[in-house]
Protein backbone atom coordinates (compact mmCIF):
# COMPACT_ATOMS: atom_id res chain seq x y z
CA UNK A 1 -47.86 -83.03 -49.03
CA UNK A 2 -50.14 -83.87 -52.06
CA UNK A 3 -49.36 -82.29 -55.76
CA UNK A 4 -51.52 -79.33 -55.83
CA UNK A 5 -49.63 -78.42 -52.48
CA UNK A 6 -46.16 -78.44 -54.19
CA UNK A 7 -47.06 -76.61 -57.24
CA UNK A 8 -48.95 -73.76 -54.95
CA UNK A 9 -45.44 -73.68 -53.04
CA UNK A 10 -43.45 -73.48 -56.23
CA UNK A 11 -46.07 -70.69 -57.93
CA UNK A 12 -45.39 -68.74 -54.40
CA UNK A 13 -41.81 -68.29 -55.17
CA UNK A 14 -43.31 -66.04 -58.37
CA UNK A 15 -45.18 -64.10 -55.92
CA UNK A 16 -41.89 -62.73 -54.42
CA UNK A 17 -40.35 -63.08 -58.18
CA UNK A 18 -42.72 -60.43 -59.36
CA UNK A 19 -42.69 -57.88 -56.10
CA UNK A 20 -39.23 -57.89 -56.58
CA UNK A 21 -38.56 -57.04 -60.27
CA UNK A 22 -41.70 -54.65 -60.20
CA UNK A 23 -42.48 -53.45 -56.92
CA UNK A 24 -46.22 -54.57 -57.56
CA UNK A 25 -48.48 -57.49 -58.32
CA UNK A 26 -47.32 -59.67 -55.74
CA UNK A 27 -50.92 -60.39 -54.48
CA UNK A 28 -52.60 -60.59 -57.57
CA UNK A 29 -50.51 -63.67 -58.29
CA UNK A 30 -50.94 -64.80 -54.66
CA UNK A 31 -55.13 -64.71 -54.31
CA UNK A 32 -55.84 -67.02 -56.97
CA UNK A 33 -52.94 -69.42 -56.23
CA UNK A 34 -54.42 -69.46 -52.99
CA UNK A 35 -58.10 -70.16 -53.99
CA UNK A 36 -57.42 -72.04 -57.32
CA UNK A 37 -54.89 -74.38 -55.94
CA UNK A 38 -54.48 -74.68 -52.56
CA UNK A 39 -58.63 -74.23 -52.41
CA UNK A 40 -57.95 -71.85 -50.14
CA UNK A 41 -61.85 -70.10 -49.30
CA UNK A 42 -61.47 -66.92 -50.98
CA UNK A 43 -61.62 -64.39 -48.21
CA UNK A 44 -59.55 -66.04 -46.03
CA UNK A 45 -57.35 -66.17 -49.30
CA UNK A 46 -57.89 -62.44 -49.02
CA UNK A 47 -56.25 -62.11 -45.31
CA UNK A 48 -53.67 -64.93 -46.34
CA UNK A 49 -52.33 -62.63 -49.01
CA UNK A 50 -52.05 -59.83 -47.35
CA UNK A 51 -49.93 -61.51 -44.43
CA UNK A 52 -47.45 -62.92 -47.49
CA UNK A 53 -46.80 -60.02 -49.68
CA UNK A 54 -46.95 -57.77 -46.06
CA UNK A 55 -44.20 -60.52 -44.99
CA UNK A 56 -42.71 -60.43 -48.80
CA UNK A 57 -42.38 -56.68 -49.24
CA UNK A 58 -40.83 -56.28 -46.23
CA UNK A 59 -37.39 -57.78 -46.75
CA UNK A 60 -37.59 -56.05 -50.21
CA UNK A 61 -38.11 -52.96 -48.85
CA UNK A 62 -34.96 -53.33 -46.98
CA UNK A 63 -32.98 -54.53 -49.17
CA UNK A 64 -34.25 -51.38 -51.10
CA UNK A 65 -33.46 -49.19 -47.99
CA UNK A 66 -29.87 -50.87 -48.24
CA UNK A 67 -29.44 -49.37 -51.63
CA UNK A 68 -30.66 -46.41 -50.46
CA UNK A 69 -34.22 -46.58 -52.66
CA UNK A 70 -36.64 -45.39 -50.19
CA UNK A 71 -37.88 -42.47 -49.26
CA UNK A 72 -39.09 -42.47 -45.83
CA UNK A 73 -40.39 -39.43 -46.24
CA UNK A 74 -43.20 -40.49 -48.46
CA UNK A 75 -43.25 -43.77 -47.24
CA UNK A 76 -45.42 -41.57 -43.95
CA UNK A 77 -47.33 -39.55 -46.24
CA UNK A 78 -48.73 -42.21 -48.05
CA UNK A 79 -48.61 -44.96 -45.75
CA UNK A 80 -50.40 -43.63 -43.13
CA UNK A 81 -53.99 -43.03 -45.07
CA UNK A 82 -53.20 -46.74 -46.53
CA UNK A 83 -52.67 -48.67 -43.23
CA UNK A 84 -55.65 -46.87 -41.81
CA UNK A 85 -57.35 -47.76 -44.40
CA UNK A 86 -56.64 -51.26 -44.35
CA UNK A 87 -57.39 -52.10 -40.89
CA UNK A 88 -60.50 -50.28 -40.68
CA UNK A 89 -61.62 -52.36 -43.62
CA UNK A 90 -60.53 -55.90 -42.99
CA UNK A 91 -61.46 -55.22 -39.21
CA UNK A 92 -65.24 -53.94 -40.02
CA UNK A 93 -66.12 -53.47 -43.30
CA UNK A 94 -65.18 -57.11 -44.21
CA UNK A 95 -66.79 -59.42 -41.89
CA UNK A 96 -69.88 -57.12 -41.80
CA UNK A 97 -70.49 -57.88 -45.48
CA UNK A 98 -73.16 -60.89 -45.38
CA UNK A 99 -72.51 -64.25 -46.50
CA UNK A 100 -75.49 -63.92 -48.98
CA UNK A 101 -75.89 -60.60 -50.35
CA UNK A 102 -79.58 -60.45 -52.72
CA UNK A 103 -79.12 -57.70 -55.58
CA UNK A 104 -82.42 -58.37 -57.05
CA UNK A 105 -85.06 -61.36 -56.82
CA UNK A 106 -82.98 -63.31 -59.29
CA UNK A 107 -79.79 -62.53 -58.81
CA UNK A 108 -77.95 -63.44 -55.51
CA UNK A 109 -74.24 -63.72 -54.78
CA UNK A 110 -72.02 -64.91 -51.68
CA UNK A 111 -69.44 -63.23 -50.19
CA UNK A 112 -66.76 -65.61 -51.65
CA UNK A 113 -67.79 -64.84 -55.49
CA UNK A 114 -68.13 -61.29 -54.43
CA UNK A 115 -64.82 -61.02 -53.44
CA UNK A 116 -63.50 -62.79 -56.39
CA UNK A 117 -65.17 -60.68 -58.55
CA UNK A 118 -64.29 -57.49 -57.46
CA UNK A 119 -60.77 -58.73 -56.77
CA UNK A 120 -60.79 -60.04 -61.13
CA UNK A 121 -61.85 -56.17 -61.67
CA UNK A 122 -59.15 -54.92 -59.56
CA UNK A 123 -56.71 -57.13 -61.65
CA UNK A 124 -58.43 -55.61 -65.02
CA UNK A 125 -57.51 -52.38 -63.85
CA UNK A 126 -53.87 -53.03 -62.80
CA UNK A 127 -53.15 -54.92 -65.91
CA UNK A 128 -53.97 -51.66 -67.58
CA UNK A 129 -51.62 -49.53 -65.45
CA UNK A 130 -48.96 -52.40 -66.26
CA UNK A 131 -49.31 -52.71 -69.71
CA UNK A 132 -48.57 -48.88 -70.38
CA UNK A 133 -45.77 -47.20 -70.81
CA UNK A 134 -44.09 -45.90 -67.36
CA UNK A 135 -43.11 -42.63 -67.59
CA UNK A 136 -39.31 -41.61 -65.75
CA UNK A 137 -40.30 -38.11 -63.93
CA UNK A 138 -38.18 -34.96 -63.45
CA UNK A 139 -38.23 -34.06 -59.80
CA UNK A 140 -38.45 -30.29 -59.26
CA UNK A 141 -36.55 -28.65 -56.67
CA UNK A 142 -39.91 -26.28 -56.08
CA UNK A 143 -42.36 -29.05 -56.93
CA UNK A 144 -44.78 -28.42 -53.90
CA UNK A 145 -47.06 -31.91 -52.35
CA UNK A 146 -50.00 -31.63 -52.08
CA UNK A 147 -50.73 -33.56 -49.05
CA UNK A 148 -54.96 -33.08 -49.08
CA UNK A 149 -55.25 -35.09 -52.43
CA UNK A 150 -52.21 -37.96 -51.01
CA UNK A 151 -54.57 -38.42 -47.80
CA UNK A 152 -57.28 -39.11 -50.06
CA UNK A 153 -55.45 -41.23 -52.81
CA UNK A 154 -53.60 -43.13 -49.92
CA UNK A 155 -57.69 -43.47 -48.08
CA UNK A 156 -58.93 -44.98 -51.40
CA UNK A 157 -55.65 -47.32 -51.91
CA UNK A 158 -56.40 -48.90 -48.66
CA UNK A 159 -59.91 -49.30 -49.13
CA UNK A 160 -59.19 -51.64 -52.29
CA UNK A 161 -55.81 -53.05 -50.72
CA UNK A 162 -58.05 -53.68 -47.77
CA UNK A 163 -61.00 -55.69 -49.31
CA UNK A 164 -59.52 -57.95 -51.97
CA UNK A 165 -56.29 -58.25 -49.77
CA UNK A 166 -53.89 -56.72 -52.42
CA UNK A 167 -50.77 -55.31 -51.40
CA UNK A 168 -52.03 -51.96 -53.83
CA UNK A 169 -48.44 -52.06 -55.16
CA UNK A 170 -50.14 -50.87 -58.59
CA UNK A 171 -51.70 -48.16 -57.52
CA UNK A 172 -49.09 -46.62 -55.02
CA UNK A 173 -46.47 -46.64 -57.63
CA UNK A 174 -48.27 -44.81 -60.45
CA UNK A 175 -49.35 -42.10 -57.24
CA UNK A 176 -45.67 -41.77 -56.29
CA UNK A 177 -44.47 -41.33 -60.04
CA UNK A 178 -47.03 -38.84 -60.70
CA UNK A 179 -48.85 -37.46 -57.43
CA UNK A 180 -45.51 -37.09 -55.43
CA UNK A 181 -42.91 -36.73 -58.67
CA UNK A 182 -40.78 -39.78 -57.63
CA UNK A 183 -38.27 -41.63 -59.53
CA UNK A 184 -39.25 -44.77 -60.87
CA UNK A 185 -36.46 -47.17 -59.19
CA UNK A 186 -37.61 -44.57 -55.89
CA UNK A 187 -40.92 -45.26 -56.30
CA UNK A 188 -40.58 -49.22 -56.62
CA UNK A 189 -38.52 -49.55 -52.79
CA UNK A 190 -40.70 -46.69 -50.95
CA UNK A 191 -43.82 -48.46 -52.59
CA UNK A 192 -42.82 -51.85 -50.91
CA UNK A 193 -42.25 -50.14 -47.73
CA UNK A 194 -46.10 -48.62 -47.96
CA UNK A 195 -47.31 -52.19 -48.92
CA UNK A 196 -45.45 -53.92 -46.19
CA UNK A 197 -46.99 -51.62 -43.44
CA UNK A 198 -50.35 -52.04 -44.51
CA UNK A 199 -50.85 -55.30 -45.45
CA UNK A 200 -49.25 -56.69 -41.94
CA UNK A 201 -51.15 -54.40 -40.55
CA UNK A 202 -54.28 -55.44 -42.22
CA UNK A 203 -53.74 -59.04 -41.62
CA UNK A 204 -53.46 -57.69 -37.73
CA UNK A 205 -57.05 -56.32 -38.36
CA UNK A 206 -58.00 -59.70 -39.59
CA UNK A 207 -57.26 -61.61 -36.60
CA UNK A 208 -60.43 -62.58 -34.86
CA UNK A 209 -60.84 -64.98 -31.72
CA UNK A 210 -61.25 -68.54 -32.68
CA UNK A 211 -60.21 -68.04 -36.24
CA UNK A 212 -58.91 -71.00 -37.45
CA UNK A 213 -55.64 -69.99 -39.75
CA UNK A 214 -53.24 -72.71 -41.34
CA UNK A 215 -50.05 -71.32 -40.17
CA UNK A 216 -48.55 -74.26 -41.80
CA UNK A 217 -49.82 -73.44 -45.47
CA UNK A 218 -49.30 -70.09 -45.07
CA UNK A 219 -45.38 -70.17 -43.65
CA UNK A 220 -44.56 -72.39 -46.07
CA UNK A 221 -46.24 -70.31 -48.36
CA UNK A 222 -44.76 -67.29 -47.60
CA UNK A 223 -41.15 -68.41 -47.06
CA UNK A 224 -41.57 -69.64 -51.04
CA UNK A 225 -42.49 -66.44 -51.59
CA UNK A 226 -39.21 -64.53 -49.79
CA UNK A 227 -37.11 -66.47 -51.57
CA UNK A 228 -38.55 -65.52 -54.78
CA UNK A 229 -38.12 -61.48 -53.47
CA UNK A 230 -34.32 -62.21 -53.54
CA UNK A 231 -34.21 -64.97 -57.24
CA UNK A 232 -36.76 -61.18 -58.58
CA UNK A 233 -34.25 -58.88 -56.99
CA UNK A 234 -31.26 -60.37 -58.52
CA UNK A 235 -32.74 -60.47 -62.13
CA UNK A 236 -33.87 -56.94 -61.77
CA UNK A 237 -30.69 -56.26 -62.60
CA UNK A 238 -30.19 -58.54 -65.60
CA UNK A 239 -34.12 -57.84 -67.30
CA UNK A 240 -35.15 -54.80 -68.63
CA UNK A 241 -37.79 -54.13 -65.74
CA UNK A 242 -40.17 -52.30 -68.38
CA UNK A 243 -40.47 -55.05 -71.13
CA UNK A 244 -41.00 -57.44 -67.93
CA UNK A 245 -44.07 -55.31 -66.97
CA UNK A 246 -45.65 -55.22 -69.96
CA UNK A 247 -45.61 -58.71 -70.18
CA UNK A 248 -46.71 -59.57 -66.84
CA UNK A 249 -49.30 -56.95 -67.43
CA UNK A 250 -51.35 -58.76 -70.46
CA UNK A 251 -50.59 -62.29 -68.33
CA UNK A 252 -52.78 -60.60 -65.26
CA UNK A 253 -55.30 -58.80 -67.54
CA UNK A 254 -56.13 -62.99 -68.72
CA UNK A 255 -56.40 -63.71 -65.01
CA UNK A 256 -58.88 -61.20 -64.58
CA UNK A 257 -60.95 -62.23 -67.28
CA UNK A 258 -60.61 -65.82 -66.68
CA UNK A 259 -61.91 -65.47 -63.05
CA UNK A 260 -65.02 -63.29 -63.89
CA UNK A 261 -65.37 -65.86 -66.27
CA UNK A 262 -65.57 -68.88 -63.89
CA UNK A 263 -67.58 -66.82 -61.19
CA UNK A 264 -70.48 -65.48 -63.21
CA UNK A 265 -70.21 -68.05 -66.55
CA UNK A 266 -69.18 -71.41 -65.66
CA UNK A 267 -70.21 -72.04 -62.27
């Protein structure tokens, strides 16, 4: 095992650090550890991730369920859209993008900066949700679903979960909190639930005949990661889990930046 493969193994254990004191942002940590250094080819990356925060999520979902921070309820409304979602677009969507996609005469990209592109975007965008201020909601005894504009929400989660192989933990929570009125400690276990379902489900829809997958990397990988669920789980209770978001919010919005940066500028 060389050094790159050590540190990737030790930065995996942040993975599960981060899903469990925020519910979210597991695989925006886990794509470019992935690519950037275990040179992992980004949309395999993609499928990768989704198999270790799927895996991840899981046993924080129940130790969530445990503590009796899920509701199941939601976890079908919203889940449901999502893990269609997801496997329709890692299934067909995905591999029917081309390798080489020409915009214009002078401008072509592959699929690999493509999807590291659009993944940088997606980490823009949830660094932005991170960095503001959660709001605690007041649950309503009359407060009415409404289950049209969830289907939809939960279609276009899985879309984005599905092709930059995020878990879409940032984007389920702020739809629980304000779509479906949910606690915030609520939203943070049913959300893991949701991301569990789809991204194992996804990674299902990734599986292809004569795929060549490095179960090695990626157990080892994604054990690191479970044992970070459990070190993030413990300190949840120690850190103030706002002040933690915040700051792992402006960390992620340099990510972003720094990997549209190396796709488009320095390569």
């Amino acid at each position: 095992m060389d050094i790159s493969s050590i540190i990737g193994y030790l930065l995996a254990v942040l993975v599960g650090i981060t899903l469990g004191l925020i519910g979210s942002g597991g695989s925006i940590l886990s794509v470019p550890i992935l690519v950037y250094v275990l040179s992992v080819e980004p949309v395999l990356a993609t499928a990768y991730s989704l198999f270790v925060v799927g895996t991840t999520a899981l046993v924080g979902g129940v130790q969530k369920a445990r503590q009796q921070l899920v509701d199941f309820k939601k976890v079908l409304l919203f889940g449901f859209p999502t893990i269609l979602a997801v496997f329709l677009t890692r299934k067909f969507i995905v591999p029917a993008i081309p390798d080489v996609i020409t915009l214009t005469d002078f401008l072509v990209v592959s699929k690999s900066d493509l999807t590291m592109v659009v993944f940088a975007i997606v980490m823009i965008f949830a660094s932005i949700r991170m960095i503001r201020p959660s709001k605690e909601q007041n649950v309503q005894s009359d407060f009415k679903l409404n289950y049209l504009a969830i289907f939809m929400q939960g279609l276009f989660i899985g879309l984005v979960a599905g092709f930059v192989g995020a878990g879409g933990g940032f984007l389920i929570i702020p739809a629980l909190l304000f779509m479906a009125k949910t606690p915030m400690k609520m939203a943070v276990g049913t959300s893991l639930f949701i991301v569990a379902a789809q991204s194992l489900i996804g990674f299902i829809g990734d599986i292809r005949p004569g795929q060549n997958l490095d179960w090695n990397l990626l157990l080892i990988f994604t054990t690191s990661s479970v044992i970070g669920i459990f070190i993030g789980s413990y300190l949840s209770k120690k850190i103030a889990g706002e002040r933690l978001k915040t700051g792992f919010g402006w960390m992620v919005l340099a990510m972003g930046i720094y990997i549209i940066v190396k796709e488009l500028v320095v390569k």
